[in-house]
N, C-alpha and C. Protein backbone atom coordinates (compact mmCIF):
# COMPACT_ATOMS: atom_id res chain seq x y z
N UNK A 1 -11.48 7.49 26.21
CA UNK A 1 -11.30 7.54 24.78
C UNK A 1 -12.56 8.16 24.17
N UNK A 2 -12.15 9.11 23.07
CA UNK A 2 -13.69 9.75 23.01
C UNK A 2 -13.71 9.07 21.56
N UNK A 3 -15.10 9.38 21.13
CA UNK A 3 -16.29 8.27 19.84
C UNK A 3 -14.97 8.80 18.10
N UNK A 4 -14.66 10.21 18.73
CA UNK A 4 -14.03 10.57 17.14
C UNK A 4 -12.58 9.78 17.41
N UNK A 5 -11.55 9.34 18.02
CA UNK A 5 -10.86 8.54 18.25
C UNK A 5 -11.03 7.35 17.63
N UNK A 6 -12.11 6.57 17.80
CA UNK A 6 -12.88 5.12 17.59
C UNK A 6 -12.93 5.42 16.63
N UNK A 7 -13.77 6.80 15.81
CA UNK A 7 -13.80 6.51 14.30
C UNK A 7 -12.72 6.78 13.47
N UNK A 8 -11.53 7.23 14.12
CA UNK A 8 -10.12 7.63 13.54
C UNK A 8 -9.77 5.96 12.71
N UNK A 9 -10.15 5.20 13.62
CA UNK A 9 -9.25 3.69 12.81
C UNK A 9 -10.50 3.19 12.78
N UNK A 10 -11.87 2.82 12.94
CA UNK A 10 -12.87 2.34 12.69
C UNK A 10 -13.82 3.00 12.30
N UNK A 11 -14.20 3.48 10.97
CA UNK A 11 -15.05 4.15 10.59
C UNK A 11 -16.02 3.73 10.99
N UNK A 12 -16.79 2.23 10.97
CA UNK A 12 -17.83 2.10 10.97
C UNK A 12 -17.97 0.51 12.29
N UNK A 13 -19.34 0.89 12.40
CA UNK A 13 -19.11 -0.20 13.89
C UNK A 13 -18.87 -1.99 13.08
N UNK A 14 -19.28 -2.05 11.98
CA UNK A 14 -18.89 -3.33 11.31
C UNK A 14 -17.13 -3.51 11.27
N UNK A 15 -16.45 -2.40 11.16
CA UNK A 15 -14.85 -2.28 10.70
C UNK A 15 -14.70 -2.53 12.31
N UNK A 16 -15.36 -2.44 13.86
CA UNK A 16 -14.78 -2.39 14.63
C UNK A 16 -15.07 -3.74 14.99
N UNK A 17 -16.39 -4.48 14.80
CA UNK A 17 -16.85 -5.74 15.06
C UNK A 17 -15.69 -6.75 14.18
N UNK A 18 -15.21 -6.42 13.19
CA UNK A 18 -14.51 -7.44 12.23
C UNK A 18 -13.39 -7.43 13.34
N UNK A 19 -12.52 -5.81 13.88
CA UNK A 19 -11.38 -6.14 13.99
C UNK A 19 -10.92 -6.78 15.54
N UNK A 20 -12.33 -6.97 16.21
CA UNK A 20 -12.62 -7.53 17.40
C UNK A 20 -12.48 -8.58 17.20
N UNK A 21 -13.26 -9.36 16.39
CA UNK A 21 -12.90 -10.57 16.30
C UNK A 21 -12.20 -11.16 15.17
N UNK A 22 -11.11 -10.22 14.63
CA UNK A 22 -9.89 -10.94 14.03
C UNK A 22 -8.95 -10.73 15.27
N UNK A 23 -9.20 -9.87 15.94
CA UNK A 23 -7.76 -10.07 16.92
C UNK A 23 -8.19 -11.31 18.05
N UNK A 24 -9.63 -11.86 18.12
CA UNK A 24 -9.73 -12.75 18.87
C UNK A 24 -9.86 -14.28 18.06
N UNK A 25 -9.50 -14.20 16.63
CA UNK A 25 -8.81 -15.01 16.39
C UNK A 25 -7.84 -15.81 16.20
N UNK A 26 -6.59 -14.36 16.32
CA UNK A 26 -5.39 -13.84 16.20
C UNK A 26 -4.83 -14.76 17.69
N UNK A 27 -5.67 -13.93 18.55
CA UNK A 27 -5.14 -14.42 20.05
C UNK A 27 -5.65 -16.34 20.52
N UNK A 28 -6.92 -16.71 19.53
CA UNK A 28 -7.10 -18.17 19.72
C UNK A 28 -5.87 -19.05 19.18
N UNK A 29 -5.54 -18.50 17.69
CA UNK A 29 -4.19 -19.27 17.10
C UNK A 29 -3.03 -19.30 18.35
N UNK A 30 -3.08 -18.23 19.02
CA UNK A 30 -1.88 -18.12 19.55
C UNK A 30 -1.74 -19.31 20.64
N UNK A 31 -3.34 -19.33 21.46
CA UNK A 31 -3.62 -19.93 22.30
C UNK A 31 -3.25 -21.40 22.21
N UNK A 32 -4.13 -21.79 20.65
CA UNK A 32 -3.31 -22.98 20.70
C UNK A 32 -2.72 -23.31 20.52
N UNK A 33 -1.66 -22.65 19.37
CA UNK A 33 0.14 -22.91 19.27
C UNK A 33 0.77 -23.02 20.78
N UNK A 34 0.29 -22.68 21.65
CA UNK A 34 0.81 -22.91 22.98
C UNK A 34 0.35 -24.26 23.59
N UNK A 35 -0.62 -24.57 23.40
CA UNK A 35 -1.18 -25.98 23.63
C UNK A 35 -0.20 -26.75 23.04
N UNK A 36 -0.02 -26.56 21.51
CA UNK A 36 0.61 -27.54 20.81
C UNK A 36 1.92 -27.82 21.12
N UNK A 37 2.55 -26.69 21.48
CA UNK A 37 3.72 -26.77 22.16
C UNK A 37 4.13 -27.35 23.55
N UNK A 38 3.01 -27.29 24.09
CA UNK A 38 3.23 -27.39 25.95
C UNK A 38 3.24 -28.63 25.88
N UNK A 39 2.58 -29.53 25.44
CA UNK A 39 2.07 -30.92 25.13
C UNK A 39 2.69 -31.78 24.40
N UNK A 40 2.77 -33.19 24.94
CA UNK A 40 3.62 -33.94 24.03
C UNK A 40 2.58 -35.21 23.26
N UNK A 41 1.41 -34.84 23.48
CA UNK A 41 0.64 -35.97 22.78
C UNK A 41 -0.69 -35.29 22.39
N UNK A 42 -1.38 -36.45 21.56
CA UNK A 42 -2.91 -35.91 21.00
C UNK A 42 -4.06 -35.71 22.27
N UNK A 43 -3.82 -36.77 22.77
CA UNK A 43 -4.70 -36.96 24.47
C UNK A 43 -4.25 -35.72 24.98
N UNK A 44 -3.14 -34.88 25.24
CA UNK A 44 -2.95 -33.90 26.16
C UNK A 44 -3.29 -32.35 25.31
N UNK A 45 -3.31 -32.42 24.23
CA UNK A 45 -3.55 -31.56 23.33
C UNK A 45 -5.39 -31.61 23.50
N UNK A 46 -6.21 -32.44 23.53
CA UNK A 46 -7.48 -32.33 23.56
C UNK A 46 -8.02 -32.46 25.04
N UNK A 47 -7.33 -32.65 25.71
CA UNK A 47 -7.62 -32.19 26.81
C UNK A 47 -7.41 -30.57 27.57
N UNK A 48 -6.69 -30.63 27.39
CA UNK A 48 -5.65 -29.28 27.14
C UNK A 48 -6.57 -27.69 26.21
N UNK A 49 -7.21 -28.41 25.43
CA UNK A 49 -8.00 -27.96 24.44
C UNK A 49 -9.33 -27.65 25.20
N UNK A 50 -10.14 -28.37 25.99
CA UNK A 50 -11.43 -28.31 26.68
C UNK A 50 -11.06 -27.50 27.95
N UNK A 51 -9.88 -27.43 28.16
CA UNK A 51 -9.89 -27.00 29.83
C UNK A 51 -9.51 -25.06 29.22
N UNK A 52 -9.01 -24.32 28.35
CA UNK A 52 -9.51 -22.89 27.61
C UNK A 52 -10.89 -22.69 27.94
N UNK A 53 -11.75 -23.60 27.49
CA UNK A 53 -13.23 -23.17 27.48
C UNK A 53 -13.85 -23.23 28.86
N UNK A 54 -13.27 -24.14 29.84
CA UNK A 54 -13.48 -23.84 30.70
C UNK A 54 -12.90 -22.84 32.13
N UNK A 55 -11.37 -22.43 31.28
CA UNK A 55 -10.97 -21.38 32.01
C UNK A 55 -12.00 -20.03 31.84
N UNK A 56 -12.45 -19.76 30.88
CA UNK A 56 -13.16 -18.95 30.55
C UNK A 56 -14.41 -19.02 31.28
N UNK A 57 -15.10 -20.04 31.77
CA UNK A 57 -16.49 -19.75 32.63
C UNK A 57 -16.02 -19.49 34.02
N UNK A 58 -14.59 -19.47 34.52
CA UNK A 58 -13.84 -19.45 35.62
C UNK A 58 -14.16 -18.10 35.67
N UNK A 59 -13.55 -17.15 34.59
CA UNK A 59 -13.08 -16.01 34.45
C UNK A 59 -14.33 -15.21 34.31
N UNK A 60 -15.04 -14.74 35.24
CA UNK A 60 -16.39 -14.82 34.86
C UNK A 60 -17.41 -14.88 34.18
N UNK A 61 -17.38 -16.58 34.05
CA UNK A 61 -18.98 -17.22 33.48
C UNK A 61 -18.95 -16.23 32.31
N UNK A 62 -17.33 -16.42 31.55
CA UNK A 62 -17.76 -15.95 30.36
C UNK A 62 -17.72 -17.03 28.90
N UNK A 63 -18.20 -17.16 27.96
CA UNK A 63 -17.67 -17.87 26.67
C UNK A 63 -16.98 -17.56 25.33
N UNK A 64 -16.82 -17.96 24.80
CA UNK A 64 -16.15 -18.25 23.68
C UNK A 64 -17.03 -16.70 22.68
N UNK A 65 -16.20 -15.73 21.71
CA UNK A 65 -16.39 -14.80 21.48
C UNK A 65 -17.49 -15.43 19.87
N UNK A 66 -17.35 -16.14 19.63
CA UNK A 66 -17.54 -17.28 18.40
C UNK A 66 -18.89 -17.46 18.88
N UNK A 67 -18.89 -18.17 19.87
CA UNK A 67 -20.21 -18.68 19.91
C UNK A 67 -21.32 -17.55 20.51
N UNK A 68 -21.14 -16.43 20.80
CA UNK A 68 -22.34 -15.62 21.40
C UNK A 68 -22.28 -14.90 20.19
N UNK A 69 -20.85 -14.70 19.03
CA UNK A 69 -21.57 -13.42 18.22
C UNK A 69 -22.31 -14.78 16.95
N UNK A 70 -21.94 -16.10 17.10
CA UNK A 70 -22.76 -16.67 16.27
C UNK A 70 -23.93 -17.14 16.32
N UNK A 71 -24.65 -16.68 17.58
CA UNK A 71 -26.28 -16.65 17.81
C UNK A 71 -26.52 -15.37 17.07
N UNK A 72 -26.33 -14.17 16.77
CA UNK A 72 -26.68 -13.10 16.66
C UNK A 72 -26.56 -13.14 14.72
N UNK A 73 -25.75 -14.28 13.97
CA UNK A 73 -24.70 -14.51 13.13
C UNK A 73 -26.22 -13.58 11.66
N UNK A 74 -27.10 -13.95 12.04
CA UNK A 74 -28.18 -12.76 10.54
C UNK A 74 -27.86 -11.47 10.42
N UNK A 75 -28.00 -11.09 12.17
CA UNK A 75 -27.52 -9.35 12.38
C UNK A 75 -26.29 -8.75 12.28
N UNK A 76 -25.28 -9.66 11.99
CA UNK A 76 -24.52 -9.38 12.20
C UNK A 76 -23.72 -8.63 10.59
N UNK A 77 -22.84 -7.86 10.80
CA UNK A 77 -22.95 -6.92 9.34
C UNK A 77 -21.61 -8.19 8.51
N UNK A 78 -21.63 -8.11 6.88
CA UNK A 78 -21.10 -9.17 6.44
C UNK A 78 -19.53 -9.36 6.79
N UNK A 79 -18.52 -8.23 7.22
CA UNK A 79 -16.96 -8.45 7.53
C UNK A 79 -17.13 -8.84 8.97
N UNK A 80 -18.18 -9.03 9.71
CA UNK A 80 -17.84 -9.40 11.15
C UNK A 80 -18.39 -11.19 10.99
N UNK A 81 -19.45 -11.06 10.14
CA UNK A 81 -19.82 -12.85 9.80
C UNK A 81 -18.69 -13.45 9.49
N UNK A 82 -17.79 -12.76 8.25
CA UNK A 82 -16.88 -13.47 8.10
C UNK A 82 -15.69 -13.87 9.20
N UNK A 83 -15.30 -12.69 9.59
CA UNK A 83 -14.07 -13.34 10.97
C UNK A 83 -14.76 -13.62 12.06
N UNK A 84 -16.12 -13.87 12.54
CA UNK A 84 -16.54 -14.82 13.04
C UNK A 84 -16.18 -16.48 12.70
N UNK A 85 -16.47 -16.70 11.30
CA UNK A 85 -16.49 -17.91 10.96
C UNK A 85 -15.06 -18.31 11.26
N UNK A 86 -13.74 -17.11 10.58
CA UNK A 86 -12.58 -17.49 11.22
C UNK A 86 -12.32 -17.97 12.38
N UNK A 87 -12.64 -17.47 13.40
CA UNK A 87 -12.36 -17.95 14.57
C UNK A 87 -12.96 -18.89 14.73
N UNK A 88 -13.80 -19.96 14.28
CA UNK A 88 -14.41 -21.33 14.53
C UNK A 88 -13.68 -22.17 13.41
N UNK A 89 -12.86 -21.33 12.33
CA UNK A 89 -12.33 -22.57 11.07
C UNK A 89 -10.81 -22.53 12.20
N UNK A 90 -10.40 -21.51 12.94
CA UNK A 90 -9.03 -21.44 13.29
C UNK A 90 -8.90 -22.80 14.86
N UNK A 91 -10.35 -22.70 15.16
CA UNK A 91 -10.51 -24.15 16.25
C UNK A 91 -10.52 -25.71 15.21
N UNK A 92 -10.83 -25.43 14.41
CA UNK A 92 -11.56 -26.62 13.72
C UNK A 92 -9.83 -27.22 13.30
N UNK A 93 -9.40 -26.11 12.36
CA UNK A 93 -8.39 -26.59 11.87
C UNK A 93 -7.24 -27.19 12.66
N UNK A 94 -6.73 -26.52 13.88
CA UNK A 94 -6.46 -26.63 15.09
C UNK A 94 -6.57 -29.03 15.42
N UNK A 95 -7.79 -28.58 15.63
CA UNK A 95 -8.49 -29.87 16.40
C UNK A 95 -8.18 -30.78 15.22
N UNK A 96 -8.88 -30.44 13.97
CA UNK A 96 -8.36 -31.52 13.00
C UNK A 96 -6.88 -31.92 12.45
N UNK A 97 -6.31 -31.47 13.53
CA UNK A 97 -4.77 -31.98 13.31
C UNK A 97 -4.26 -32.44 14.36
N UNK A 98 -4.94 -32.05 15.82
CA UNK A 98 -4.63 -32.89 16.68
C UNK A 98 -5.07 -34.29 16.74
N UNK A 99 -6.35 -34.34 15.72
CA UNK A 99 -7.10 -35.51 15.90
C UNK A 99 -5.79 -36.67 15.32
N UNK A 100 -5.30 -36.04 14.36
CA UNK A 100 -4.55 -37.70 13.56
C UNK A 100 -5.05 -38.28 12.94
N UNK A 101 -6.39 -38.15 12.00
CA UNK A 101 -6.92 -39.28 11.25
C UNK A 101 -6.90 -38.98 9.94
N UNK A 102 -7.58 -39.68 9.17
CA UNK A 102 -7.33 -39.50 7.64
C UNK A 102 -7.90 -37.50 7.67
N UNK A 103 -8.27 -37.33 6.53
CA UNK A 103 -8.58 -35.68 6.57
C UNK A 103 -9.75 -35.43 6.79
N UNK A 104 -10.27 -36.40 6.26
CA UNK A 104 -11.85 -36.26 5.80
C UNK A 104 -12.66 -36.86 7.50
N UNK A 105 -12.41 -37.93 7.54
CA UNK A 105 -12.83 -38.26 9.17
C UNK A 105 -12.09 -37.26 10.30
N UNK A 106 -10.47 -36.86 9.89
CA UNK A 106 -10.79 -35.77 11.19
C UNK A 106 -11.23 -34.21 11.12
N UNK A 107 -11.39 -34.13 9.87
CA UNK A 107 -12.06 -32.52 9.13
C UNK A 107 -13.87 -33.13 10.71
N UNK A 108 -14.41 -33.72 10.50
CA UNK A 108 -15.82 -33.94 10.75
C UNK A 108 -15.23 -34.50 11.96
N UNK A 109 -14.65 -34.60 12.57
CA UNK A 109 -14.54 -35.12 14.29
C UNK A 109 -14.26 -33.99 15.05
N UNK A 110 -13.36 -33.02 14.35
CA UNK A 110 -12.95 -31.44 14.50
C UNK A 110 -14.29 -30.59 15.15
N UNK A 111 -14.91 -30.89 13.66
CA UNK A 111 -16.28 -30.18 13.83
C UNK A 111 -17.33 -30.41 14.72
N UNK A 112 -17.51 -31.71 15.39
CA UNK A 112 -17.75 -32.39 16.32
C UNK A 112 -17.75 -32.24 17.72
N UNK A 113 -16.14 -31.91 17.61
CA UNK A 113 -15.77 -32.02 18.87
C UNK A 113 -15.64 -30.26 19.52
N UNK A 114 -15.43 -29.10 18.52
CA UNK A 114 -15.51 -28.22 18.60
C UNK A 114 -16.89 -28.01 18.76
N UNK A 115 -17.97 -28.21 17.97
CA UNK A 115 -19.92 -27.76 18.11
C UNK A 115 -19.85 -28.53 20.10
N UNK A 116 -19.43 -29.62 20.61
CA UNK A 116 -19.49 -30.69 21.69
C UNK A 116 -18.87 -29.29 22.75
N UNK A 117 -17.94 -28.69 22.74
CA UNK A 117 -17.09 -27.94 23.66
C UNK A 117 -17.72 -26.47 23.66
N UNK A 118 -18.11 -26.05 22.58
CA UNK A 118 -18.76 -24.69 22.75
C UNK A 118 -20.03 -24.96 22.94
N UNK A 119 -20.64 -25.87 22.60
CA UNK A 119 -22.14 -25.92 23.53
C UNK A 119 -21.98 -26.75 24.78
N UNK A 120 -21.33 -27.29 25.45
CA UNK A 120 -21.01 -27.51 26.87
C UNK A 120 -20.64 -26.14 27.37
N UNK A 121 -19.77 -25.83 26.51
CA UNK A 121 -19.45 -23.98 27.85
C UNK A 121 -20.85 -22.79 27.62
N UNK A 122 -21.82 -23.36 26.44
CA UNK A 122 -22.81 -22.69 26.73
C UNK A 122 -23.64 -22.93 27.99
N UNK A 123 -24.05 -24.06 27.74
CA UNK A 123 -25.40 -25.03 28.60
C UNK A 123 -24.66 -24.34 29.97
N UNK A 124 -23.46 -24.98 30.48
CA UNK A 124 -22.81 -24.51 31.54
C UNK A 124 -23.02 -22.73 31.64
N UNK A 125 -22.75 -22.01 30.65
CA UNK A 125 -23.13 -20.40 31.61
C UNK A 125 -24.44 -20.05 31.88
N UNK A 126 -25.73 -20.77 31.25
CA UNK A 126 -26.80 -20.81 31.14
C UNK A 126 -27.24 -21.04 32.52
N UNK A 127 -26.30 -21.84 33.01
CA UNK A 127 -26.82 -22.29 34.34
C UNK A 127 -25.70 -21.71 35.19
N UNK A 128 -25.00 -21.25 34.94
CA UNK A 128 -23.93 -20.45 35.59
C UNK A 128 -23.26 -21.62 36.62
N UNK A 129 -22.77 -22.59 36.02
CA UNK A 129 -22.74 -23.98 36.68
C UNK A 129 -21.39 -24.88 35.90
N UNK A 130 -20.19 -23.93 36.31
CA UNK A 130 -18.91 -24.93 35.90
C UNK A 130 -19.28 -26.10 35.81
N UNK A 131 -19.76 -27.07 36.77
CA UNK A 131 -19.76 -28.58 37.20
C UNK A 131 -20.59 -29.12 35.41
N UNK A 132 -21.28 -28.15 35.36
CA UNK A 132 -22.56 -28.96 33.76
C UNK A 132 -21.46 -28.99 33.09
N UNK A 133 -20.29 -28.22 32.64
CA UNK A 133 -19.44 -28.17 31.65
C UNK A 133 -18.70 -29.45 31.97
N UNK A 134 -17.93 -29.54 33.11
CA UNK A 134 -17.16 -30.80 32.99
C UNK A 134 -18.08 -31.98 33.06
N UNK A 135 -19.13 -32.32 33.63
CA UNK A 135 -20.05 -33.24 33.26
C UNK A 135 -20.25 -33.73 31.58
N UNK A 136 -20.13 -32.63 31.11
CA UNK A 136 -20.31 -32.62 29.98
C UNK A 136 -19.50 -33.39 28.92
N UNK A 137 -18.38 -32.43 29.29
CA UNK A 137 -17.33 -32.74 28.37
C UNK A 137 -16.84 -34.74 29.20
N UNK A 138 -16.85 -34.49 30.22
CA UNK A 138 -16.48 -36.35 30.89
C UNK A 138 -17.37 -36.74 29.73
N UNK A 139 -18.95 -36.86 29.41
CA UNK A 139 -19.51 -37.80 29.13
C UNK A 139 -19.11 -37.53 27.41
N UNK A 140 -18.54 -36.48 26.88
CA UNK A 140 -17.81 -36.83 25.81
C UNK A 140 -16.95 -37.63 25.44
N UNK A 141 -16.13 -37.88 26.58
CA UNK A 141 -15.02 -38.53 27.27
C UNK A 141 -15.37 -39.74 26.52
N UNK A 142 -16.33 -40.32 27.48
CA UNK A 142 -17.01 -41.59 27.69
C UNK A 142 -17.72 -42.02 26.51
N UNK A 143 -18.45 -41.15 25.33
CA UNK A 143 -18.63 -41.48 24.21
C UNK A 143 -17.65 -41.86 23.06
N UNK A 144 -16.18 -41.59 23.93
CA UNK A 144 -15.45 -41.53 22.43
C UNK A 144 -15.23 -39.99 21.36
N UNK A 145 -16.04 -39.05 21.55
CA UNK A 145 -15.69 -38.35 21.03
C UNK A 145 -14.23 -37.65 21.37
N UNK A 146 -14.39 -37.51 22.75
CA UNK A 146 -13.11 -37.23 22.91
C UNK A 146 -11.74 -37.84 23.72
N UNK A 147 -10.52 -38.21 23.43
CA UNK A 147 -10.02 -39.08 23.87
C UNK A 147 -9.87 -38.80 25.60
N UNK A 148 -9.69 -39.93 26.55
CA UNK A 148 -10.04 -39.86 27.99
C UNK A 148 -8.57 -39.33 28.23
């Protein structure tokens, strides 16, 4: 594919960064409408939910598109900040409905449990070490944050 192609539908590398990660928001909704569907409970839905993030360090020791362009999130030009943030409100919102609780306690357990799962699949590629991730997420388990 040559560069004048790329700029045929993306003028500018911000128009190509936005539409990168609206379609990898696009494809997270999808992801978990399939969760929600496959599943007949909240326990299998949040479980169900942690084991994505860890298919992904499977697939090589890669993460979540959210969380590496939201280390970078100053440099980043303002239409790609924004569907960045989408793709972390499209987990949140997601989670805060699997949770079941009033809005306000599962709006902030959402957020919780999503910051808990994308920094476990970080720590884990850091060390290039599946095992830290499920360690991880178990001892979430075990705190209660997330149901066993």
């Amino acid at each position: 594919m040559k560069g004048a192609s790329i700029h045929y539908h993306f003028p500018t590398k911000a128009d190509l960064g936005a539409a990168v990660a609206r379609r990898y928001s696009e494809d997270s909704a999808a992801v978990l409408e399939h969760l929600w569907d496959k599943a007949p409970d909240r326990v299998s839905w949040l479980r169900d939910y942690s084991h994505t993030f860890h298919k992904s360090l499977e697939n090589g020791n890669r993460i979540c598109l959210c969380s590496f362009m939201s280390a970078e999130h100053d440099d980043l030009p303002e239409p790609v900040q924004q569907e960045v943030l989408a793709v972390s409100e499209v987990n949140v919102s997601w989670l805060s409905a699997a949770t079941a609780m009033s809005p306000e306690d599962s709006d902030k357990r959402a957020r919780a449990i999503f910051a808990s799962v994308a920094g476990a699949q970080l720590m884990a590629r850091s060390r290039a070490d599946i095992a830290v991730f499920d360690t991880l997420i178990d001892s979430h388990r075990a705190a209660s944050l997330m149901p066993s």
